[in-house]
Protein backbone atom coordinates (compact mmCIF):
# COMPACT_ATOMS: atom_id res chain seq x y z
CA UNK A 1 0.00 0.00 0.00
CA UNK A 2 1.81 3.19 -1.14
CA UNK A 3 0.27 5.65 1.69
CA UNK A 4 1.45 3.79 4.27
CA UNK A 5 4.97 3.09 2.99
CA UNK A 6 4.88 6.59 3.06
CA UNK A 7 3.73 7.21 5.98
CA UNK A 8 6.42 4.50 7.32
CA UNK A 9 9.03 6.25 5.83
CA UNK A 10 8.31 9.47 7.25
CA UNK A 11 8.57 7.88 10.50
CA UNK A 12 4.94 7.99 11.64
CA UNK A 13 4.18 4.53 13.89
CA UNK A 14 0.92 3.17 11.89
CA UNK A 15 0.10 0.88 15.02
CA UNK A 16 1.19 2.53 18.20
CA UNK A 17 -0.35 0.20 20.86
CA UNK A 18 1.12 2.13 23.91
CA UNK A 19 -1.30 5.33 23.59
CA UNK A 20 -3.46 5.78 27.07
CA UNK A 21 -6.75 7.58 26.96
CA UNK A 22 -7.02 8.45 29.90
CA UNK A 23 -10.60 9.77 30.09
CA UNK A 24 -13.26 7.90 27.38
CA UNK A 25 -15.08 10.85 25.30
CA UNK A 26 -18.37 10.22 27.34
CA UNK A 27 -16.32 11.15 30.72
CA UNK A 28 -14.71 14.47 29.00
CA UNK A 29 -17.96 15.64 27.97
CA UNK A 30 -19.64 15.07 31.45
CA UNK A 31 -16.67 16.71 33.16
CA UNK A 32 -15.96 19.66 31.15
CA UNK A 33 -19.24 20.17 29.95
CA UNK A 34 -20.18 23.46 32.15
CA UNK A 35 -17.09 25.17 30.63
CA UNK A 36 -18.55 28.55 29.42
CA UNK A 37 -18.51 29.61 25.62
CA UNK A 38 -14.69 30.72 25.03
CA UNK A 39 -13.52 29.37 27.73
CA UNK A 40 -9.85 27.49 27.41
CA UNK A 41 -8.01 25.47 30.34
CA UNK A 42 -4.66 25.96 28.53
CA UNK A 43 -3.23 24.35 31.85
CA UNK A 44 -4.92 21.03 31.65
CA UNK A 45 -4.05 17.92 29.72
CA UNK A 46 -6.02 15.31 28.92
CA UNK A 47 -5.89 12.22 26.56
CA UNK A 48 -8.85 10.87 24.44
CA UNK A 49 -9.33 8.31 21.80
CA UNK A 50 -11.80 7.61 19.02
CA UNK A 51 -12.26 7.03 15.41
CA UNK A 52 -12.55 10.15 13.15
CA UNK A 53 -16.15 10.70 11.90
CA UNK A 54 -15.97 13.70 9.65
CA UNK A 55 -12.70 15.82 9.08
CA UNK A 56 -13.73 19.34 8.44
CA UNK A 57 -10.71 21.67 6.65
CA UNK A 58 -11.09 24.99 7.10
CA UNK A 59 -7.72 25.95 5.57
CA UNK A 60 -4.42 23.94 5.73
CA UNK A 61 -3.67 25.77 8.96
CA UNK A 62 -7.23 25.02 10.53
CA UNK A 63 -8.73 21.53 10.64
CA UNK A 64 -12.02 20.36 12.80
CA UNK A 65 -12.62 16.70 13.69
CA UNK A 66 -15.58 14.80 14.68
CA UNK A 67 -13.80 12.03 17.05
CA UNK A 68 -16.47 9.42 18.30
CA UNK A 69 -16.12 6.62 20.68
CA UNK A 70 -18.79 4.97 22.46
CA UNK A 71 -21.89 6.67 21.16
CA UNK A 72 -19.85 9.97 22.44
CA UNK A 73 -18.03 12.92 20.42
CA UNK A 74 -16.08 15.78 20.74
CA UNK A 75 -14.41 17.58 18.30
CA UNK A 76 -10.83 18.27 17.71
CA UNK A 77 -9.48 21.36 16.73
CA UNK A 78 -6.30 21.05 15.01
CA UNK A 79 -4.91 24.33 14.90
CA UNK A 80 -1.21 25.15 13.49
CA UNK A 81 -0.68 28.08 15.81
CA UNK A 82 -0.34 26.66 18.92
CA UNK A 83 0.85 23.09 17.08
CA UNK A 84 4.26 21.80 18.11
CA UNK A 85 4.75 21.10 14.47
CA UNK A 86 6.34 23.71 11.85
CA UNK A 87 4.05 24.83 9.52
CA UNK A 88 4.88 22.47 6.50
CA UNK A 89 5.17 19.21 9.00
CA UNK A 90 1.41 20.41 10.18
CA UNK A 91 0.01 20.53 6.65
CA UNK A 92 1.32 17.16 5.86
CA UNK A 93 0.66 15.53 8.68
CA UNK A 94 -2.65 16.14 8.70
CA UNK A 95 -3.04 15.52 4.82
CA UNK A 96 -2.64 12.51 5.71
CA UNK A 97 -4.95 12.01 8.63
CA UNK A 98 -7.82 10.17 6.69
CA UNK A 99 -11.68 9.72 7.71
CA UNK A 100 -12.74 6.51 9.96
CA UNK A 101 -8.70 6.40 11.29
CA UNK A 102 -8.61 5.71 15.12
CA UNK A 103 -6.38 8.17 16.61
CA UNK A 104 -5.24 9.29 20.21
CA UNK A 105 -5.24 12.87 20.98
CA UNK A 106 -3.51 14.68 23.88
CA UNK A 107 -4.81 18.43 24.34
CA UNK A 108 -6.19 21.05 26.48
CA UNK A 109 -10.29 21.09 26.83
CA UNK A 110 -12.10 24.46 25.88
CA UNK A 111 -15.62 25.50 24.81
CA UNK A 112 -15.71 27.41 21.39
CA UNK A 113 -18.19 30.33 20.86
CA UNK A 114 -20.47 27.93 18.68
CA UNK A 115 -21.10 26.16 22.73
CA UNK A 116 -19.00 23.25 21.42
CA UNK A 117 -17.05 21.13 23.54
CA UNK A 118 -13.60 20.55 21.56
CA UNK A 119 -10.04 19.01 22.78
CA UNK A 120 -7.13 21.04 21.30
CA UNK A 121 -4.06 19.45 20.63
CA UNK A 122 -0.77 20.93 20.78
CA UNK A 123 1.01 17.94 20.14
CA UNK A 124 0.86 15.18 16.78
CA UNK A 125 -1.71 13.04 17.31
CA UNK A 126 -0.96 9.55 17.41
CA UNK A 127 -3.34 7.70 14.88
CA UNK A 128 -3.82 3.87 13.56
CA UNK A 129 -4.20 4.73 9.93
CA UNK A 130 -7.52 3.85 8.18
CA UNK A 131 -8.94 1.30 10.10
CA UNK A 132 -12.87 0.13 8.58
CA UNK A 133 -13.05 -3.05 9.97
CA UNK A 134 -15.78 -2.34 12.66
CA UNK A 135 -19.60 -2.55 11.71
CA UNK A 136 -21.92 0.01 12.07
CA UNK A 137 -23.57 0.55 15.19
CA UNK A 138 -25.11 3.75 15.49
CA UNK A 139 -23.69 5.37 18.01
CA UNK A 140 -20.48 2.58 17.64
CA UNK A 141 -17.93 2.07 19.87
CA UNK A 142 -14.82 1.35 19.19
CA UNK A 143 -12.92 -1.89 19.98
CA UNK A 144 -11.28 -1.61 23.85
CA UNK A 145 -7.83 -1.74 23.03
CA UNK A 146 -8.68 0.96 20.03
CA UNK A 147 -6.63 -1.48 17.77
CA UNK A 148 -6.43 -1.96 14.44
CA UNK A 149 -6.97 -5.69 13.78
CA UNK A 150 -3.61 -6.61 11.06
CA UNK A 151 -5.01 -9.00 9.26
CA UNK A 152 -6.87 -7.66 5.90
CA UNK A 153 -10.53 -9.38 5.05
CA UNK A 154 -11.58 -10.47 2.15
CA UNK A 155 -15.09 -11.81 3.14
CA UNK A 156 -17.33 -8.42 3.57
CA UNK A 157 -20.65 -6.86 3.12
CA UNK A 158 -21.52 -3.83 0.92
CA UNK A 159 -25.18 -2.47 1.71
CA UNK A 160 -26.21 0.20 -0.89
CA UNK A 161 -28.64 2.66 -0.97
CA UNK A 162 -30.08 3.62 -3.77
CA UNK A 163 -31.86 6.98 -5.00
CA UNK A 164 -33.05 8.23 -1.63
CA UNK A 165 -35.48 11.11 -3.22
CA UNK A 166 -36.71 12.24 0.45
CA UNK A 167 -37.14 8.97 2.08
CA UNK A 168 -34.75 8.77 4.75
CA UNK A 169 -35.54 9.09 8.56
CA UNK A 170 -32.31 8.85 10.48
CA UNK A 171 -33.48 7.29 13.20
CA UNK A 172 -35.30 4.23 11.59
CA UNK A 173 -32.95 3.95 8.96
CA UNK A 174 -29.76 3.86 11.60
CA UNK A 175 -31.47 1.23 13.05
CA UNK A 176 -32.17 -0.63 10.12
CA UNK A 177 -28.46 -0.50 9.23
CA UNK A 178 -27.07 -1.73 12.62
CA UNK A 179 -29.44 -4.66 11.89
CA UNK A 180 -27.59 -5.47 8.50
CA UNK A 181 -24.06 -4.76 10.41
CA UNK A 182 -22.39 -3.97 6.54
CA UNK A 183 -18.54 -3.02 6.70
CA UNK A 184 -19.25 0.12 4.54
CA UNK A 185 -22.32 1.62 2.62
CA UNK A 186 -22.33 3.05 -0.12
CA UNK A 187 -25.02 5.82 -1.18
CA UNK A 188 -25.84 6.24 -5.26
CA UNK A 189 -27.47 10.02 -4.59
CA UNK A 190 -30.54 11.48 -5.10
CA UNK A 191 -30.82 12.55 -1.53
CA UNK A 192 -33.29 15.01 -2.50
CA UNK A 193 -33.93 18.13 -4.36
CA UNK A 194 -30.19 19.81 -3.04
CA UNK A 195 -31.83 18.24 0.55
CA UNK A 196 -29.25 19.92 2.59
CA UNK A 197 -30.32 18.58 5.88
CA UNK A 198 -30.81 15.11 5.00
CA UNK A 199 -27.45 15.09 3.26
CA UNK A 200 -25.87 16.89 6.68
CA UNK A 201 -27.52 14.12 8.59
CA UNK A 202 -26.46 11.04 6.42
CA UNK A 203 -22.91 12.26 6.94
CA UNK A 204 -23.92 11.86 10.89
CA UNK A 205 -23.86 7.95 10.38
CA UNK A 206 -20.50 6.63 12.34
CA UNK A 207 -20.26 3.95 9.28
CA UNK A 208 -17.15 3.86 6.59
CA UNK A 209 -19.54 5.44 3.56
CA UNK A 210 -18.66 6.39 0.23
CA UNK A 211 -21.30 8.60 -1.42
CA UNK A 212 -22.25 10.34 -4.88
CA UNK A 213 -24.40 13.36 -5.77
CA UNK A 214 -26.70 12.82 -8.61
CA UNK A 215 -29.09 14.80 -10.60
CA UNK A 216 -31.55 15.25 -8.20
CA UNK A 217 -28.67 16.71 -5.91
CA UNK A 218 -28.33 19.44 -8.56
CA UNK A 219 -31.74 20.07 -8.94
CA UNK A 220 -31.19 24.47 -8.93
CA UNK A 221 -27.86 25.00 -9.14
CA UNK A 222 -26.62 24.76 -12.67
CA UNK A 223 -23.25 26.76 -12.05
CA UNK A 224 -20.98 27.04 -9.19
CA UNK A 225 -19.69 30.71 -8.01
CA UNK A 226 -17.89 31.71 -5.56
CA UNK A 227 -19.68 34.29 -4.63
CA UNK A 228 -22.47 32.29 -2.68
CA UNK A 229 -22.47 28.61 -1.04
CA UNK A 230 -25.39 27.34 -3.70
CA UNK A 231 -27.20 24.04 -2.48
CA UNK A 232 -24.21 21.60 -4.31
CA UNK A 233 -21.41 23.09 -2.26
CA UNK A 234 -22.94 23.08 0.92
CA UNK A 235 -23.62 19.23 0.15
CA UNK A 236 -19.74 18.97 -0.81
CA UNK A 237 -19.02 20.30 2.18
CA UNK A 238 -20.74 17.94 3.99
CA UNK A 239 -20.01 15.13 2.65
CA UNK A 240 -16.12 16.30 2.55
CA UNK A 241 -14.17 13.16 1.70
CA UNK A 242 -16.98 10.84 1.52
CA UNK A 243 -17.98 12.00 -1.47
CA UNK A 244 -16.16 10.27 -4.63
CA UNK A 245 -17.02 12.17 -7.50
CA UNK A 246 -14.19 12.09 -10.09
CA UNK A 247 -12.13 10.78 -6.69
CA UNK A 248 -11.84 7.31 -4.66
CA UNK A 249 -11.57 6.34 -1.11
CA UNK A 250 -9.67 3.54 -0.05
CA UNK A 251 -10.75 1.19 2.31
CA UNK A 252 -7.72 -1.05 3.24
CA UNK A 253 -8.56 -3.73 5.52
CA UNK A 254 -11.40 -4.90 2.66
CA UNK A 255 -8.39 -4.38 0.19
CA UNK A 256 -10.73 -2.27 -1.19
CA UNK A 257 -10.90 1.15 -3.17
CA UNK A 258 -14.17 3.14 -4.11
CA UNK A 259 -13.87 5.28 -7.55
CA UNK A 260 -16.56 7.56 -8.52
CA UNK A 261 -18.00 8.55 -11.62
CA UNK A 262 -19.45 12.12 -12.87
CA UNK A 263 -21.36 13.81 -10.08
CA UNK A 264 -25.27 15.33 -11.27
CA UNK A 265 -25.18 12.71 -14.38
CA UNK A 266 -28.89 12.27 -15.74
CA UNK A 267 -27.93 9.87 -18.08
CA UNK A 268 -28.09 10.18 -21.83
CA UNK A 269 -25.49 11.62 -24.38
CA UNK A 270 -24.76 15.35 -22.94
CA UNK A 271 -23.53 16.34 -19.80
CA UNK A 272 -25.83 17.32 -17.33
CA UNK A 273 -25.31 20.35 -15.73
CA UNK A 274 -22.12 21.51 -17.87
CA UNK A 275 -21.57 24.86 -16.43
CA UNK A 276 -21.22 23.31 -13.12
CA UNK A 277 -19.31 20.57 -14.15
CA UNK A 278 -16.77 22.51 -16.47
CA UNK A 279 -16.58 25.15 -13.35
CA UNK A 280 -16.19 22.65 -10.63
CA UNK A 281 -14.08 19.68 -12.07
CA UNK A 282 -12.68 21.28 -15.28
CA UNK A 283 -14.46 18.75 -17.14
CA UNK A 284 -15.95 19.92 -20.62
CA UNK A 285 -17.05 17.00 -22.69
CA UNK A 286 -17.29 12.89 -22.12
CA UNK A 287 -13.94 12.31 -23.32
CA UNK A 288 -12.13 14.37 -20.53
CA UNK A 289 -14.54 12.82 -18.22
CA UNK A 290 -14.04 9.52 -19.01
CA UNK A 291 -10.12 10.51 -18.35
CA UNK A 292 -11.02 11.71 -14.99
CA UNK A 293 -12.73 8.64 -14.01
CA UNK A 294 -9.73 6.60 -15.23
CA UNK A 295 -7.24 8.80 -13.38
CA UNK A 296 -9.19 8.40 -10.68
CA UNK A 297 -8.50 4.63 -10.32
CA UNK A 298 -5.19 4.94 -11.02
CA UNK A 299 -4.43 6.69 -7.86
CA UNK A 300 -5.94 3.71 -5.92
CA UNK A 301 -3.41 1.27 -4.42
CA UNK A 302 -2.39 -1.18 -7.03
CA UNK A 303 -3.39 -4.67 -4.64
CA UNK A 304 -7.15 -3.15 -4.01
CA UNK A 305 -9.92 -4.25 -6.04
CA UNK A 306 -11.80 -1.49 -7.33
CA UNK A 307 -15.76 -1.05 -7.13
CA UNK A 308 -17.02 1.95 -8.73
CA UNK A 309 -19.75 4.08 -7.47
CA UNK A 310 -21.75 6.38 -10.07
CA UNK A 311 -25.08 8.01 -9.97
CA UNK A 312 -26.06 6.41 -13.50
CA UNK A 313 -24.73 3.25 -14.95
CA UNK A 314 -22.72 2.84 -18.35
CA UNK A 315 -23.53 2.25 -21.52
CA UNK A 316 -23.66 -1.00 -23.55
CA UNK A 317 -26.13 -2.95 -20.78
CA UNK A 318 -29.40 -3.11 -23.08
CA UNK A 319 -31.70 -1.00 -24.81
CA UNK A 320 -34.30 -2.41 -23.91
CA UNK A 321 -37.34 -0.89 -21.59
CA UNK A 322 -36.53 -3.27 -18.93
CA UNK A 323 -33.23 -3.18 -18.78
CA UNK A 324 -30.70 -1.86 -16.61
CA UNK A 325 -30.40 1.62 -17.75
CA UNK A 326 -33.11 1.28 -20.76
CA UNK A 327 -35.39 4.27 -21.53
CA UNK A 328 -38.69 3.08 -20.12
CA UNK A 329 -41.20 5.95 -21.32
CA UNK A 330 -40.12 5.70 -24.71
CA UNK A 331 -41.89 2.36 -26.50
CA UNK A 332 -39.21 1.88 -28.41
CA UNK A 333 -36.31 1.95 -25.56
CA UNK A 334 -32.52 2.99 -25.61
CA UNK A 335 -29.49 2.92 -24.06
CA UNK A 336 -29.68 5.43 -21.17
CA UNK A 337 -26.45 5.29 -19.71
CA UNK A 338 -23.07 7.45 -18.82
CA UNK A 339 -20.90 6.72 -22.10
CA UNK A 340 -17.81 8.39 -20.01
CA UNK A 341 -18.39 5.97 -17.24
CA UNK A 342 -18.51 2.66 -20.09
CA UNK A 343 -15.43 4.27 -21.75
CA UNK A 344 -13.26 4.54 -18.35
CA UNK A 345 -14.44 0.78 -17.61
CA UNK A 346 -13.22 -0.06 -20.53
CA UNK A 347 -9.68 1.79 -20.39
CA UNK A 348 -9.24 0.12 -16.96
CA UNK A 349 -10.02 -3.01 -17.77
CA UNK A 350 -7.94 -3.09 -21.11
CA UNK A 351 -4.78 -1.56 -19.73
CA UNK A 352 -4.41 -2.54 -16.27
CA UNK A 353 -4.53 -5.25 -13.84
CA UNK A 354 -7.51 -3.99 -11.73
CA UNK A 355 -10.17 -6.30 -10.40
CA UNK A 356 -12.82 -4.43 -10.80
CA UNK A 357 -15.65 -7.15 -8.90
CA UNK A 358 -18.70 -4.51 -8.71
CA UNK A 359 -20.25 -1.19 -10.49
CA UNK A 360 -22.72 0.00 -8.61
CA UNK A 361 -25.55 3.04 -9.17
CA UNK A 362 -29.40 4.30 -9.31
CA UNK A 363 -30.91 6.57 -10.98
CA UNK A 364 -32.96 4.38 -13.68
CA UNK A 365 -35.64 3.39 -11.12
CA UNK A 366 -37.00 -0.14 -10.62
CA UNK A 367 -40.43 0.31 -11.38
CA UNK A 368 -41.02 0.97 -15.35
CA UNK A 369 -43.13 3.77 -16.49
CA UNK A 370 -44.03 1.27 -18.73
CA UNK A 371 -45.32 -0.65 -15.82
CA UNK A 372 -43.27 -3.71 -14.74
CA UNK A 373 -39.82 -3.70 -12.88
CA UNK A 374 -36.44 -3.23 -14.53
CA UNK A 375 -33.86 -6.09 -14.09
CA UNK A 376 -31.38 -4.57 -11.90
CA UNK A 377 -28.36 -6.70 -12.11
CA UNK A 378 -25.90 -7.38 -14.78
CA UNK A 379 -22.78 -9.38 -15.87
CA UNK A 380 -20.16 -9.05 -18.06
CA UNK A 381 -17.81 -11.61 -19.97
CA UNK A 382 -14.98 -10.56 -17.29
CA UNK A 383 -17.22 -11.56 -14.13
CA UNK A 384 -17.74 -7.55 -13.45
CA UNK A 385 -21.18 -6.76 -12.34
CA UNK A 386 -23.38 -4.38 -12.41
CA UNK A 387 -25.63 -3.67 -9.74
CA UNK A 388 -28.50 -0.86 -10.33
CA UNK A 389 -29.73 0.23 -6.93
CA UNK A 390 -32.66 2.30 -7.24
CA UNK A 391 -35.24 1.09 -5.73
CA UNK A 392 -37.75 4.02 -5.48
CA UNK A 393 -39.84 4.84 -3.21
CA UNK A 394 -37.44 3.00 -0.88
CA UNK A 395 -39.94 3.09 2.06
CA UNK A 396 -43.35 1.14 2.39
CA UNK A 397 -45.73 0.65 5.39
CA UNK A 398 -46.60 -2.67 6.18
CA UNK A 399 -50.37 -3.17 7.50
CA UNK A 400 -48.84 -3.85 10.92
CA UNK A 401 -47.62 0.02 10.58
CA UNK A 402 -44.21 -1.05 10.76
CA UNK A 403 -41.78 1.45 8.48
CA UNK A 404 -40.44 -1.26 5.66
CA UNK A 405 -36.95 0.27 4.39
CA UNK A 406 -34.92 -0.69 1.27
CA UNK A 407 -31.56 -1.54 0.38
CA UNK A 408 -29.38 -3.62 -1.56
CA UNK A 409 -27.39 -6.16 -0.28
CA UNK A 410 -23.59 -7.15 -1.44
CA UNK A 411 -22.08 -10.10 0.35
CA UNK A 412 -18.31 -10.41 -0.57
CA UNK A 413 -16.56 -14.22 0.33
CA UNK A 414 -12.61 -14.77 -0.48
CA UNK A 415 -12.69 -11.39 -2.74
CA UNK A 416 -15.56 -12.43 -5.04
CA UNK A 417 -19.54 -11.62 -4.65
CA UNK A 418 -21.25 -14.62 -3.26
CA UNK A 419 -24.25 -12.93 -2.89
CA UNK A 420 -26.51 -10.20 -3.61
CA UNK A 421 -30.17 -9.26 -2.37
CA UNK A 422 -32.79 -6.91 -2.14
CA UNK A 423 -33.31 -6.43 1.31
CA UNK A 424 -36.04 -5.02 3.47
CA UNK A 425 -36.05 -4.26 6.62
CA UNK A 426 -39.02 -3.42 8.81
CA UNK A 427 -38.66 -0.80 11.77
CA UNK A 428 -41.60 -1.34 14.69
CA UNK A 429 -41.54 0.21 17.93
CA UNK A 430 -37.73 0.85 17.50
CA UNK A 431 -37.01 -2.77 16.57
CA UNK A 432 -35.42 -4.23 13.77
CA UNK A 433 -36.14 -7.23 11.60
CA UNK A 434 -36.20 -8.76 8.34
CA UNK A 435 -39.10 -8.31 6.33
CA UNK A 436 -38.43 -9.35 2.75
CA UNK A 437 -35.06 -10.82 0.95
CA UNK A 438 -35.12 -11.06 -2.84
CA UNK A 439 -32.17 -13.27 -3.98
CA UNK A 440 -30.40 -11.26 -7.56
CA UNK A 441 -27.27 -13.33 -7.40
CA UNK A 442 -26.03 -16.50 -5.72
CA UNK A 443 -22.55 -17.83 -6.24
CA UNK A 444 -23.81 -21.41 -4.76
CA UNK A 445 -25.61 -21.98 -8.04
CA UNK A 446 -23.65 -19.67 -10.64
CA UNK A 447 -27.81 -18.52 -11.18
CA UNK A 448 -29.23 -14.91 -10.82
CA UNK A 449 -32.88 -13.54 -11.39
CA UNK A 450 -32.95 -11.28 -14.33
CA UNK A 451 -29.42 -11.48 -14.97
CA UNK A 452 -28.09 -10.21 -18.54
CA UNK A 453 -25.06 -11.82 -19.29
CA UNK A 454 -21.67 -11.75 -21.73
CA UNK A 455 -21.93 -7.65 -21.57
CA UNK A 456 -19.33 -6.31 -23.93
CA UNK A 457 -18.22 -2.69 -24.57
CA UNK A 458 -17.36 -0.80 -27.22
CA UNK A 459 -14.84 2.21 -27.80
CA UNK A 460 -16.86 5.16 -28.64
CA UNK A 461 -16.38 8.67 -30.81
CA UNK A 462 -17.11 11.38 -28.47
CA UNK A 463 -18.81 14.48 -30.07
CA UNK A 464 -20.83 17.01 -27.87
């Protein structure tokens, strides 16, 4: 893994087992919580540990972090002027500090003028790097040692949700994901019309998470200025480094990396949204997109397999109304997908070594407006499949009044998908349960339910 022979070499201990906390996060907010707004007890020193939730830049000079252990969080204000590191050490050090890494912080406790509670370091953290091994349990704690465990698995689960469009209740749907304990999710967008809040509280969930915006997400804003924080960039900056647009996360103890494809697509042959595309990411036709995509992967560490995460799915999967990204309110169908993302598949997988196991997205929903459902799972003739998530509305009631919530199931064994499942999941009187599985793909049987098969793409002339 590249970033952490760097990391090595730069003399940073990636598994420091000696670091004491020696107050939990819980404790430290009981104890200091009557401190008043702007208060600071320079003179006191105290030692907590936790897994990073959301790192918040504010400059390279000025970082905020949401550490959580427990069910409990503070925040950590990283600030370079009262850092024992030089300026130049600060900024790399904490370029490197990623999302989801359990770290130990030593600092002095204040109360910022916003009335939150924050630790203060003015020494280098100590920090396990990238650690997503633990499920989701909303609030999770973290193991009691705060270890990392050293062994790397290859037997996982993915849970995806598809195009949210409104329906999401944090509470229910929290609980619903502690029930199906997944080792990251993975969200295809379509949170909402630019639904600030729900975005802002998705990014609550103490889960490893990779995320998308999609069309829906840029549903007013159809250029980015500087000027004013439009809907988009406030959703950026929540999301920070969980979202993968033109980007990837790697998740190293799955010996996995997420890549993402063109934020806002609404499938077909233009680009959606060009002004804020071409603004935001450079990008001004599919060629240079597909080029981002590609570069994208490239950055991810050559062992990890490579799942990519897209609002829309590619092109060359059926043109048919039923298929997985066919025009259904046409009668004679089409090919609906992203011709960057199918192009950038197709670059990877013709001049590198990537596994690439898993494509996942939304955006053409399951039910047809042609009445009928869409088949929602693909394969191609190099085992790659390609998993359409949009299952919309995602939330039912069932006669009992229970709250019936959606997702999509992705059970990894030995590196490979063993199994994959529409699964809901009913919520009644704050308890969880399985309500209905629908089996897409088995590996027990080599079978799947409406499965196309021996998928091949082309090379295409781009022309805008």
């Amino acid at each position: 893994m590249e970033f952490l022979d760097v990391q090595k070499d730069a003399g940073i201990n990636l598994y420091p087992q000696n670091f004491e906390a020696v107050i939990s996060i819980a404790d430290f907010m009981v104890k200091y919580g009557e401190l008043n707004n702007e208060e600071y007890l320079k003179e006191v020193q105290v030692s907590v540990a936790g897994r990073i939730t959301r790192k918040c830049p504010r400059s390279s000079k000025l970082l905020f972090y949401d550490l959580e252990d427990g069910g409990a969080k503070v925040q950590v204000v990283a600030d370079a002027r009262i850092s024992e590191l030089e300026g130049s050490e600060f900024i790399k050090f904490h370029s490197s500090v990623k999302q989801f890494d359990i770290v130990g912080v030593t600092g002095f406790p204040a109360k910022l003028l916003t009335d939150s509670l924050s630790v203060h370091p003015a020494i280098k953290p100590q920090y396990e790097t990238a650690s997503q091994e633990q499920h989701c349990d909303c609030p999770s704690s973290l193991p009691q040692n705060h270890g990392v465990s050293s062994s790397l698995s290859s037997s996982f689960r993915i849970v995806v949700v598809g195009d949210i469009h409104e329906d999401w209740k944090l509470e229910h749907d929290c609980k619903a994901l502690h029930f199906l304990r997944p080792d990251l999710v993975l969200f295809t967008g379509d949170f909402g019309n630019e639904n600030v809040e729900l975005v802002k509280g998705i990014t609550e969930l103490n889960i490893p998470k990779g995320a998308i915006l999609g069309n829906h997400d840029a549903w007013s804003t159809s250029k980015f200025t500087k000027k004013v924080k439009d809907g988009v960039q406030l959703q950026l900056e929540c999301l920070g480094e969980t979202h993968v647009g033109y980007d990837h996360l790697d998740f190293p103890s799955l010996k996995l990396s997420v890549v993402g494809g063109r934020p806002f697509s609404c499938g077909g042959d233009n680009l959606f949204r060009k002004k804020l595309i071409t603004s935001r990411y450079g990008i001004h036709n599919m060629e240079e997109s597909a080029d981002q995509i590609y570069k994208a992967a490239l950055r991810t560490p050559k062992e990890n397999s490579i799942v990519l995460l897209s609002h829309n799915g590619p092109t060359g999967l059926g043109s048919g109304n039923d298929d997985i990204c066919g025009v259904d309110w046409e009668p004679e169908g089409g090919d609906f997908g992203d011709r960057d993302l199918a192009q950038a598949i197709l670059q990877l997988k013709e001049s590198t070594n990537y596994s690439i196991p898993l494509v996942v997205f939304g955006h053409m929903h399951k039910d047809l407006a042609c009445g009928g459902s869409r088949k929602m799972i693909a394969m191609d003739e190099n085992n790659t499949m390609y998993l359409n998530a949009a299952i919309v509305p995602r939330v039912k009631c069932a006669s009992s009044g229970a709250s019936l919530r959606a997702f999509t199931v992705v059970e990894f064994s030995d590196g490979k998908i063993a199994k994959v499942a529409e699964t809901w999941v009913s919520i009644n009187d704050n308890e969880a349960s399985l309500e209905e599985e629908h089996l897409l793909f088995s590996s027990n049987d080599g079978s799947s339910f409406a499965m196309q098969k021996n998928i091949t793409f082309k090379t295409f002339n781009y022309t805008e």
